[in-house]
Protein backbone atom coordinates (compact mmCIF):
# COMPACT_ATOMS: atom_id res chain seq x y z
CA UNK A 1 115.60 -18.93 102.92
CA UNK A 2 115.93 -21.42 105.78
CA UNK A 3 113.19 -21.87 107.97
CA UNK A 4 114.51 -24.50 109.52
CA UNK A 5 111.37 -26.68 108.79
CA UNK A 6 110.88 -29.47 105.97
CA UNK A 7 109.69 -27.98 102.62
CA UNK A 8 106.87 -29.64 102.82
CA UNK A 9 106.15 -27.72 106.46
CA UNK A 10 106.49 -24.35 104.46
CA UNK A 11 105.77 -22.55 107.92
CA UNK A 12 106.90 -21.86 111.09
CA UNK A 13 104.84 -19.65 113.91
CA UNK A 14 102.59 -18.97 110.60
CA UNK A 15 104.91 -17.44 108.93
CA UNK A 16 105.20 -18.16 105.40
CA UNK A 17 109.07 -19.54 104.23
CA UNK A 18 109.12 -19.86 100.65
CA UNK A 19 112.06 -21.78 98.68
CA UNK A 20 114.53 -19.46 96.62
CA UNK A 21 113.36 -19.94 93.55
CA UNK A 22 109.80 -18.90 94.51
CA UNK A 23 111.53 -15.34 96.31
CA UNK A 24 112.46 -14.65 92.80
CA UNK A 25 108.81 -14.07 91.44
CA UNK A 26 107.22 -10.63 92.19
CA UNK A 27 104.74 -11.40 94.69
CA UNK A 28 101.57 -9.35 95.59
CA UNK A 29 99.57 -10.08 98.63
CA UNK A 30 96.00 -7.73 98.34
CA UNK A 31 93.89 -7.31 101.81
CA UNK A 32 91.00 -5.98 101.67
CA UNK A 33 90.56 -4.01 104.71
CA UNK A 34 86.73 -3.01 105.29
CA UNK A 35 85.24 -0.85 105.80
CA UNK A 36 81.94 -2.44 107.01
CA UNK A 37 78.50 -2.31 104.96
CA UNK A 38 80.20 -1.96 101.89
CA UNK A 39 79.35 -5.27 99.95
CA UNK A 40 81.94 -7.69 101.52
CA UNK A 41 79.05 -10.06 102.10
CA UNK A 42 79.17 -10.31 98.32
CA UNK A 43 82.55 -10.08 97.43
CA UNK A 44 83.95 -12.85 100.20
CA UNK A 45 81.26 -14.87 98.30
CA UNK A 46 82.51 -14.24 95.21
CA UNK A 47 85.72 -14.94 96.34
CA UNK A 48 85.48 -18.23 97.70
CA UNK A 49 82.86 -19.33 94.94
CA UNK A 50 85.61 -19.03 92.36
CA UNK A 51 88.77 -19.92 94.45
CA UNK A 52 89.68 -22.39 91.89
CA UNK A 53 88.89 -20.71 88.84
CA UNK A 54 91.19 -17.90 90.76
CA UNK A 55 94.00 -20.01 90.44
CA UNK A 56 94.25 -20.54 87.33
CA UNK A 57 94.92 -17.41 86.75
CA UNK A 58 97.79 -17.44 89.56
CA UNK A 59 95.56 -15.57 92.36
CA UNK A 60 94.95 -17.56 95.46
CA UNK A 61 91.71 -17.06 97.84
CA UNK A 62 93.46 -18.97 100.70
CA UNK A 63 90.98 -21.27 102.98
CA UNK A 64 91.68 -21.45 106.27
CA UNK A 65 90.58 -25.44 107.37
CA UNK A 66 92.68 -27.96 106.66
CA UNK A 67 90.43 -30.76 104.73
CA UNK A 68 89.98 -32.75 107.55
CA UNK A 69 87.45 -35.55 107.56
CA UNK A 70 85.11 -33.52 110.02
CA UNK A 71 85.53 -30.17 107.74
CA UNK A 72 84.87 -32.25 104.65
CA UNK A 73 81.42 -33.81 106.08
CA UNK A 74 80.46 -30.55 107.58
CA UNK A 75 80.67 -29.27 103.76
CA UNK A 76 78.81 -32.14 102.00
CA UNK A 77 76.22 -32.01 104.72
CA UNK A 78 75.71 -28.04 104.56
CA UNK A 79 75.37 -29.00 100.36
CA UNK A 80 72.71 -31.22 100.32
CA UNK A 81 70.58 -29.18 102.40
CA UNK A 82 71.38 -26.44 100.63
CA UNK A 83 70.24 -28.05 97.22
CA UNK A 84 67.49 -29.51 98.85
CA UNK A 85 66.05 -26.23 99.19
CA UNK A 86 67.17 -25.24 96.14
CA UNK A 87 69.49 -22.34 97.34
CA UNK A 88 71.64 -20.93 94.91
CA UNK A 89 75.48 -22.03 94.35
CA UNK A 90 76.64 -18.99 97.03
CA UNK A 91 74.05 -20.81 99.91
CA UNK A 92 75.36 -24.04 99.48
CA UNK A 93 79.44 -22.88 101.10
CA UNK A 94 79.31 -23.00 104.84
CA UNK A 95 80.11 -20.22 106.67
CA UNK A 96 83.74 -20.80 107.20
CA UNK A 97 83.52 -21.30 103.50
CA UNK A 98 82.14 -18.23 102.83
CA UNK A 99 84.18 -15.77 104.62
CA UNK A 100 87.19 -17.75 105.24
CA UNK A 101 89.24 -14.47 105.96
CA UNK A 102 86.15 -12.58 108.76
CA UNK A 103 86.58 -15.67 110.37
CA UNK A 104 90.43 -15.78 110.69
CA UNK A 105 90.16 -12.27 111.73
CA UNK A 106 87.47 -12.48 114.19
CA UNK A 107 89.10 -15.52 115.65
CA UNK A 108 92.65 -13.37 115.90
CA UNK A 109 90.64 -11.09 117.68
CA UNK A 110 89.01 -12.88 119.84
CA UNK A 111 92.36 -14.59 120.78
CA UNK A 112 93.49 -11.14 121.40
CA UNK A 113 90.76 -9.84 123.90
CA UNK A 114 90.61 -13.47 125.33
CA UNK A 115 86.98 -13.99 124.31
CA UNK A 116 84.83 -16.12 121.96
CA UNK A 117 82.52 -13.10 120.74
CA UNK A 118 81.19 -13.62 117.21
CA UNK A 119 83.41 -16.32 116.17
CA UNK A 120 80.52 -18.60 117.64
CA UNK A 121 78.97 -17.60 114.61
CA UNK A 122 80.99 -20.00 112.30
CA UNK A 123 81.47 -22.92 114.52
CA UNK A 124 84.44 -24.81 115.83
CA UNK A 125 87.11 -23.49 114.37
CA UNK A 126 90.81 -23.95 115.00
CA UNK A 127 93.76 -21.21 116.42
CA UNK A 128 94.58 -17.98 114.55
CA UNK A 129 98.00 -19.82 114.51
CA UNK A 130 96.90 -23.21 112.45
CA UNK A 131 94.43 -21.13 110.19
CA UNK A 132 97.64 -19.18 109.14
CA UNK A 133 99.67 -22.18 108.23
CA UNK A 134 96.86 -23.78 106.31
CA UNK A 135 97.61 -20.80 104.10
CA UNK A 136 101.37 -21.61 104.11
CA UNK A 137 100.68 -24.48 103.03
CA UNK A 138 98.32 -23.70 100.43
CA UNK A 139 101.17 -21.22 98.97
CA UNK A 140 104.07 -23.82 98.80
CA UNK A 141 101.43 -25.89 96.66
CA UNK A 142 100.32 -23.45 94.70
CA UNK A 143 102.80 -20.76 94.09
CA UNK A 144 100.65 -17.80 93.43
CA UNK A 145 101.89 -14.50 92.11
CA UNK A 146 99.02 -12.87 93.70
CA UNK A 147 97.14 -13.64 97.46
CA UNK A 148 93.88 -12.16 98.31
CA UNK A 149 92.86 -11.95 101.50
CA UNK A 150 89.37 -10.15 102.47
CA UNK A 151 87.38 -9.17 105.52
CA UNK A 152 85.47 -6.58 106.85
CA UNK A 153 86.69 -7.65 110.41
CA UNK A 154 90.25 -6.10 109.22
CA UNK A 155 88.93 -2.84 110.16
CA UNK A 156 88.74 -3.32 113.59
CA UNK A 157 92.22 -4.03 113.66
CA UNK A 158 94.25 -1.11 114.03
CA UNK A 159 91.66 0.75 116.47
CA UNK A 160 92.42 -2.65 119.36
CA UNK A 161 95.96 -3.40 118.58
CA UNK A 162 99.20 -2.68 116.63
CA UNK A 163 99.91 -6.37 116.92
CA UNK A 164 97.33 -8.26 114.71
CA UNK A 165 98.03 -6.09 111.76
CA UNK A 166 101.95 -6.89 112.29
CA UNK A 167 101.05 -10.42 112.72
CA UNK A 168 99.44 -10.33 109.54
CA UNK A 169 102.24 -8.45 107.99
CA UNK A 170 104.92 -10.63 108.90
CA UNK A 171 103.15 -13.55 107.75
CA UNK A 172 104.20 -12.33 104.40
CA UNK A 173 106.82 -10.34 104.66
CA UNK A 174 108.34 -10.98 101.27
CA UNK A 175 105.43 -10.04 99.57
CA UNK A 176 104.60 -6.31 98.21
CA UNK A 177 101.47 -5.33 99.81
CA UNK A 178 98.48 -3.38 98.70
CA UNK A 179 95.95 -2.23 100.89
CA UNK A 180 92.02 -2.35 99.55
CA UNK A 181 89.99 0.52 101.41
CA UNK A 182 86.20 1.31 101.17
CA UNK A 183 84.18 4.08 102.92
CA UNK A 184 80.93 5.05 103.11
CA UNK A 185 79.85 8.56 103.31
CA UNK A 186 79.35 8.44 107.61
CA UNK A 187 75.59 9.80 107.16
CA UNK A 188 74.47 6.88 105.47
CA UNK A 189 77.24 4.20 106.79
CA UNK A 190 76.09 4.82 110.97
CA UNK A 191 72.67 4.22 110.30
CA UNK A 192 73.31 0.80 108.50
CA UNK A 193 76.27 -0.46 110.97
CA UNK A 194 73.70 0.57 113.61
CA UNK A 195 71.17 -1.07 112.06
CA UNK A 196 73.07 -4.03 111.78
CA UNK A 197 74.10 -4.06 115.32
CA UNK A 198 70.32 -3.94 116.14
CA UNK A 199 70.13 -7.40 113.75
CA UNK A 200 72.86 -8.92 115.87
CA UNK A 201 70.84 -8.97 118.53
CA UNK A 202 72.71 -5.87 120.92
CA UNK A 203 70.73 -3.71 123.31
CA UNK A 204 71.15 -0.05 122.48
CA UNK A 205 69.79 3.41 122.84
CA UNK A 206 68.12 5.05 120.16
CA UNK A 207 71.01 6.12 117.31
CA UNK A 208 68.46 9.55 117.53
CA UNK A 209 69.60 9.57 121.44
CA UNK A 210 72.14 7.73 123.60
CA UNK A 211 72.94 5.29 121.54
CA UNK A 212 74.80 7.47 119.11
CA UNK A 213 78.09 8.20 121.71
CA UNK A 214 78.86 4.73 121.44
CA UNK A 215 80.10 4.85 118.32
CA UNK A 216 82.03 8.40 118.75
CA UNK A 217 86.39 7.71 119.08
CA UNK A 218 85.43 4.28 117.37
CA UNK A 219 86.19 3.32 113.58
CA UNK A 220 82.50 3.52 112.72
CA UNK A 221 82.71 7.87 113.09
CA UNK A 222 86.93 8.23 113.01
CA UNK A 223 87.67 6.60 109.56
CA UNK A 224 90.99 7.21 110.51
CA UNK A 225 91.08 4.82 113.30
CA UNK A 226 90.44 2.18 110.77
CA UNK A 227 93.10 3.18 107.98
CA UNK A 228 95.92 5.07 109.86
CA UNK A 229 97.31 1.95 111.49
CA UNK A 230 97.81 0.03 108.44
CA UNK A 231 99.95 3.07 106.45
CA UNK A 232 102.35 3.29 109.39
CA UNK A 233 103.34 -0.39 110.08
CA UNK A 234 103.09 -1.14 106.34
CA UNK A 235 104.00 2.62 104.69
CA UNK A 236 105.37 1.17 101.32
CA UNK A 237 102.02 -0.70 100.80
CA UNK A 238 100.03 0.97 97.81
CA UNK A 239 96.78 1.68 98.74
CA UNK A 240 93.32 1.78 97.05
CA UNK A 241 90.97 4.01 98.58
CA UNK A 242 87.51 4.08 96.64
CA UNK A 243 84.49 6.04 97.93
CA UNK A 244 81.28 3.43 97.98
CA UNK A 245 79.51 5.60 95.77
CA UNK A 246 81.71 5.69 93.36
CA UNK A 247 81.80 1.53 93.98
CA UNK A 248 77.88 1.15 93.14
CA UNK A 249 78.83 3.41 90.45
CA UNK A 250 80.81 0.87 89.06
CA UNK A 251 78.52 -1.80 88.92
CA UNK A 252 78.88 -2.83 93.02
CA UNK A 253 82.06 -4.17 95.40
CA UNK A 254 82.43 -7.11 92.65
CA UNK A 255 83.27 -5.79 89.80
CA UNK A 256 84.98 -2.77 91.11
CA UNK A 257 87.64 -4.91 93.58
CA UNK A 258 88.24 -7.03 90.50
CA UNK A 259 89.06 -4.17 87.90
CA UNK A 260 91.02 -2.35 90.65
CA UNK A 261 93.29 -5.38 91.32
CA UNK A 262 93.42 -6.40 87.19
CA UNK A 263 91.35 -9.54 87.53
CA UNK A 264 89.65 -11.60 84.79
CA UNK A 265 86.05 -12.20 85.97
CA UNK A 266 85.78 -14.33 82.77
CA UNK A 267 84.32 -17.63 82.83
CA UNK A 268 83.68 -16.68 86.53
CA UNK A 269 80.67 -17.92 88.88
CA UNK A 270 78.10 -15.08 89.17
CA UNK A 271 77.14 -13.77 92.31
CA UNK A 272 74.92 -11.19 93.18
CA UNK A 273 76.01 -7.57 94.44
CA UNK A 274 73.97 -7.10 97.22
CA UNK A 275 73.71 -10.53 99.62
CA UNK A 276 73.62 -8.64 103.54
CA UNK A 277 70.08 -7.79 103.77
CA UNK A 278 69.20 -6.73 106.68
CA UNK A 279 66.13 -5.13 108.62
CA UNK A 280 64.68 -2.27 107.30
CA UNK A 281 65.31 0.60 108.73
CA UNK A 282 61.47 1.16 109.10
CA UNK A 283 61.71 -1.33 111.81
CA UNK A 284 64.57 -0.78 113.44
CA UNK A 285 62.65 0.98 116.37
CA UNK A 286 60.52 -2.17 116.60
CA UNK A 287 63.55 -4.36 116.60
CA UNK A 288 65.43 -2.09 119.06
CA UNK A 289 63.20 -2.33 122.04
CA UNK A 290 62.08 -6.14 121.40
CA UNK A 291 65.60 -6.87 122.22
CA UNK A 292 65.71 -5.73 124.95
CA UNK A 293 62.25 -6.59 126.34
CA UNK A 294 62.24 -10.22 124.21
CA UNK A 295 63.95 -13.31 125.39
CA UNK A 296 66.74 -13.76 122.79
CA UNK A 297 65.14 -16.69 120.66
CA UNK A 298 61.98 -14.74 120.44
CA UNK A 299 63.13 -11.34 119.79
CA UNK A 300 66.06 -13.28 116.87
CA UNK A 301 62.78 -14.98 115.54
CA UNK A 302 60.91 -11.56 114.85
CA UNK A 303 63.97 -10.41 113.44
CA UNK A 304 64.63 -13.17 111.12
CA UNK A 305 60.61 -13.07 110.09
CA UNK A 306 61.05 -9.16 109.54
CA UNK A 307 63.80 -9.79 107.10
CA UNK A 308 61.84 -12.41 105.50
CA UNK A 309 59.18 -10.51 105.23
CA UNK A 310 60.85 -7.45 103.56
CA UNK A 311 62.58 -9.81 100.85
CA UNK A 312 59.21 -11.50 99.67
CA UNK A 313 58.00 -7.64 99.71
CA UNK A 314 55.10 -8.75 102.39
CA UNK A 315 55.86 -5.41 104.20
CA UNK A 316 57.36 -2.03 102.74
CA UNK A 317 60.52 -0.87 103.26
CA UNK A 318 59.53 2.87 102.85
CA UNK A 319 59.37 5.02 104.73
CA UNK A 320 62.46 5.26 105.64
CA UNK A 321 63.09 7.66 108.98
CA UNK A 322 65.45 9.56 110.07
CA UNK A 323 67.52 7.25 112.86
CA UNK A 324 70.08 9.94 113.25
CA UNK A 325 67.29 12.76 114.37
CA UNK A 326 69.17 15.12 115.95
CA UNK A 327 72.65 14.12 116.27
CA UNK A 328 72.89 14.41 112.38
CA UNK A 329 74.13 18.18 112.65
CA UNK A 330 76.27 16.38 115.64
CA UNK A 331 78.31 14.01 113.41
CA UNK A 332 78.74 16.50 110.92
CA UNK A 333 80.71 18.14 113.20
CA UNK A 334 82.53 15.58 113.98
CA UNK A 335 83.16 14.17 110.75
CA UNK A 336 84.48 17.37 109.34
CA UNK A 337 88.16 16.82 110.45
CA UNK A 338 88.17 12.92 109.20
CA UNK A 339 87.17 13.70 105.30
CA UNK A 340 89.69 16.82 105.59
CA UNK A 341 92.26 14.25 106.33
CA UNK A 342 90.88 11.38 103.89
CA UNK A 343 91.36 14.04 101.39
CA UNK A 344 94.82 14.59 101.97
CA UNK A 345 95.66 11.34 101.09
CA UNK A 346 93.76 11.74 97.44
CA UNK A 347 95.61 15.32 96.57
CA UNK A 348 92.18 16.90 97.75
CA UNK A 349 90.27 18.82 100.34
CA UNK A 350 87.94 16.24 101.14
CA UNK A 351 87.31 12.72 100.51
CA UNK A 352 83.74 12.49 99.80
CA UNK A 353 82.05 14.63 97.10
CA UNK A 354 79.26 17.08 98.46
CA UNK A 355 75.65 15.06 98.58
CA UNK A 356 73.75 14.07 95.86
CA UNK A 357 69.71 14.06 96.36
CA UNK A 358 68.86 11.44 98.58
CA UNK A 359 65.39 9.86 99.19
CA UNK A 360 63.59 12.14 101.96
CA UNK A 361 63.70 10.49 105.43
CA UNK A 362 61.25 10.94 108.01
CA UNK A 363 60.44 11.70 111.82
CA UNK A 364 60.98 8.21 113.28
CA UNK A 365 57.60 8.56 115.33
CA UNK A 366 55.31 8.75 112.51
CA UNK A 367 57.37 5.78 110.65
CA UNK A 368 57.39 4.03 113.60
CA UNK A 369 53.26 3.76 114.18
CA UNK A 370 52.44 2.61 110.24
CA UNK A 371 55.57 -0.01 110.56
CA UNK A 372 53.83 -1.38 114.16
CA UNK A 373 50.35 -1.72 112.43
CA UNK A 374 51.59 -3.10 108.98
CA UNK A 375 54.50 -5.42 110.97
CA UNK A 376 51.30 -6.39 113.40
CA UNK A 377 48.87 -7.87 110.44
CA UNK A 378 51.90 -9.44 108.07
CA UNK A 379 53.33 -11.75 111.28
CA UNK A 380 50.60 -14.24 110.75
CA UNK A 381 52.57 -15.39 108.13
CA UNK A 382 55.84 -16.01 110.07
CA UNK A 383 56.96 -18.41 112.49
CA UNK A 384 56.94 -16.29 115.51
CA UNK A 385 55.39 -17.14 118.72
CA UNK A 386 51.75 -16.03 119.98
CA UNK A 387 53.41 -13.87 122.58
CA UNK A 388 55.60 -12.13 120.20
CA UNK A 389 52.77 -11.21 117.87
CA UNK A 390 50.89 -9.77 121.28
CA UNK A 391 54.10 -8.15 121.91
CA UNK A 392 54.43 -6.04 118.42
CA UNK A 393 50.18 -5.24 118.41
CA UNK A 394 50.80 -3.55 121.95
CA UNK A 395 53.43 -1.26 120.90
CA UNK A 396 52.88 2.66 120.59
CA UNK A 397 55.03 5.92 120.55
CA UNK A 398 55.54 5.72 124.42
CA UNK A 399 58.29 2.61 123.56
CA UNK A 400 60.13 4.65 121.45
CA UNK A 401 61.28 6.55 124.52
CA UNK A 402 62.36 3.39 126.23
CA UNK A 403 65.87 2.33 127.04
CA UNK A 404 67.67 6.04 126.09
């Protein structure tokens, strides 16, 4: 193939242009394609953590920075600190590092909508258009048989446009593709994509009340939203669609992704399962209204401390409430039609198994009051401002019905 570029250029427009003798080998690119809250946090991680050890094996976890002077000195830098203070191996990768792919695909959204939005979030970072040839390049050095690329951020592709999953498709289009698909049982997945909206700082309704039509027609109800756009512009890619249960079931998003895609995790650097924690849900509520009644760095302080707090066990996580209340029956109804069609594409009625027991959940008003008075006495321990300790004491059941 002629791209009409040197071979040591190996792209043009970020498309990949491999020499003839590499079009001979049977090449596999693997996306991982979300869904959200499913243990990307971890596998990205993973991911990057053994990139090298990856490619030995002829699998490449593509960065996306070219090692530029800057890029190189923001890594050393984010390494000593990191060792410093005696963070483990996974702590010590900047973000970029981390999850080189979210931030590719965040950036090729935000290119998209012609916005920064959470891109912010991992720094300077060049075009959606360099990014991609970085990874040319990497695969005229390298010569994989097999590319991995993972984000949870590739979910939100198909519901804005056709275009960035074609973009991403014709970056490689002489590899075979196969699409790697998580989902959540919807009951269980709003609640913790709500919750985590609530940790990113956003000003909603109660999930319980108005806050739960945001997320109707969107790829965190309509599963389909998220998966549908992939199998028509790429229908001869094989897909992998795995039910999270089933995931945990095989020892978490680690070791399932690698036995689905016939990895070796020998030899490999260990990283735990479960790296997103987030905010309880116990003190969601609490969270909820402080951002919107909170100046930003004060209400991101008492979220950070909450967090902190729930990993050194200062507060309890239980009980949990209910933050669906009474628009569970709601998305049940709404939900019926999506695992129908899941199903379909598994030889079955539905996608998702009936429940198993859960752990009860409770009214979020008598959560809320025990999580205000046990939140109120642990913050003396955090690095929160006088005010925002004031703030949490003086809340009661009349600001849960704020802000609906």
């Amino acid at each position: 193939m002629d791209c009409g570029v040197p071979r040591a250029a190996a792209t043009r427009n970020g498309v990949f242009c491999p020499d003839e003798a590499y079009i001979l080998i049977r090449r596999k690119l693997v996306i991982f394609i979300g869904h959200h809250k499913v243990g990307s946090t971890a596998l990205q991680a993973y991911l990057s953590l053994n990139a090298r050890r990856l490619i030995d094996q002829g699998v490449l976890y593509p960065s996306v920075l070219a090692n530029t002077p800057w890029t190189l000195l923001r890594r050393v830098v984010r390494r000593l600190k990191a060792r410093m203070a005696h963070e483990p191996e996974y702590r010590q990768l900047q973000l970029f590092d981390r999850e080189p792919h979210n931030a590719l695909a965040l950036k090729m959204l935000a290119e998209f909508k012609g916005n920064s939005g959470p891109v912010s979030y991992y720094g300077e970072l060049p075009s959606s258009e360099e990014m991609l040839e970085n990874i040319g390049h990497q695969l005229h050095s390298h010569r994989p048989h097999t590319v991995v690329l993972c984000a949870e951020a590739f979910a939100n592709f198909g519901d804005i446009s056709d275009t960035l999953i074609e973009r991403l498709r014709d970056t490689f289009s002489d590899f075979d593709i196969t699409l790697y698909c998580t989902l959540r049982r919807v009951d269980h997945y709003l609640p913790s994509w709500y919750a985590q909206c609530i940790n990113f700082g956003r000003r909603l309704a109660p999930l319980r009340g108005g806050g739960f039509d945001s997320f109707v027609d969107t790829i965190h109800i309509d599963y389909c939203r998220l998966l549908n756009p992939w199998l028509r512009l790429i229908p001869d890619a094989n897909l992998i669609l795995r039910d999270y249960d089933e995931v945990l079931e095989a020892g978490g998003s680690i070791p399932d992704f690698l036995a689905s895609i016939q990895l070796e995790s020998h030899s490999m650097v260990v990283v735990p399962c479960m790296l997103n924690s987030g905010i309880p849900h116990r003190f969601i509520e609490i969270c909820r209204v402080a951002n919107w009644e909170l100046d930003a760095k004060d209400s991101a302080r008492l979220r950070q401390g909450i967090v902190s707090l729930a990993n050194e066990a200062v507060v309890d996580a239980k009980p949990r409430p209910d933050l669906l209340g009474k628009n569970r029956d709601k998305l049940a109804v709404l939900f019926d039609p999506v695992d129908r069609s899941l199903g379909q594409l598994i030889g079955r009625e539905r996608f998702f198994s009936p429940a198993t027991a859960q752990p009860p959940l409770y009214e979020e008003g008598k959560v809320f009051t025990s999580a205000v008075e046990e939140l109120a006495e642990a913050l003396v321990s955090v690095r929160v401002t006088d005010r925002t300790r004031r703030y949490v004491s003086s809340l009661d059941l009349a600001s849960m019905g704020r802000y609906n």
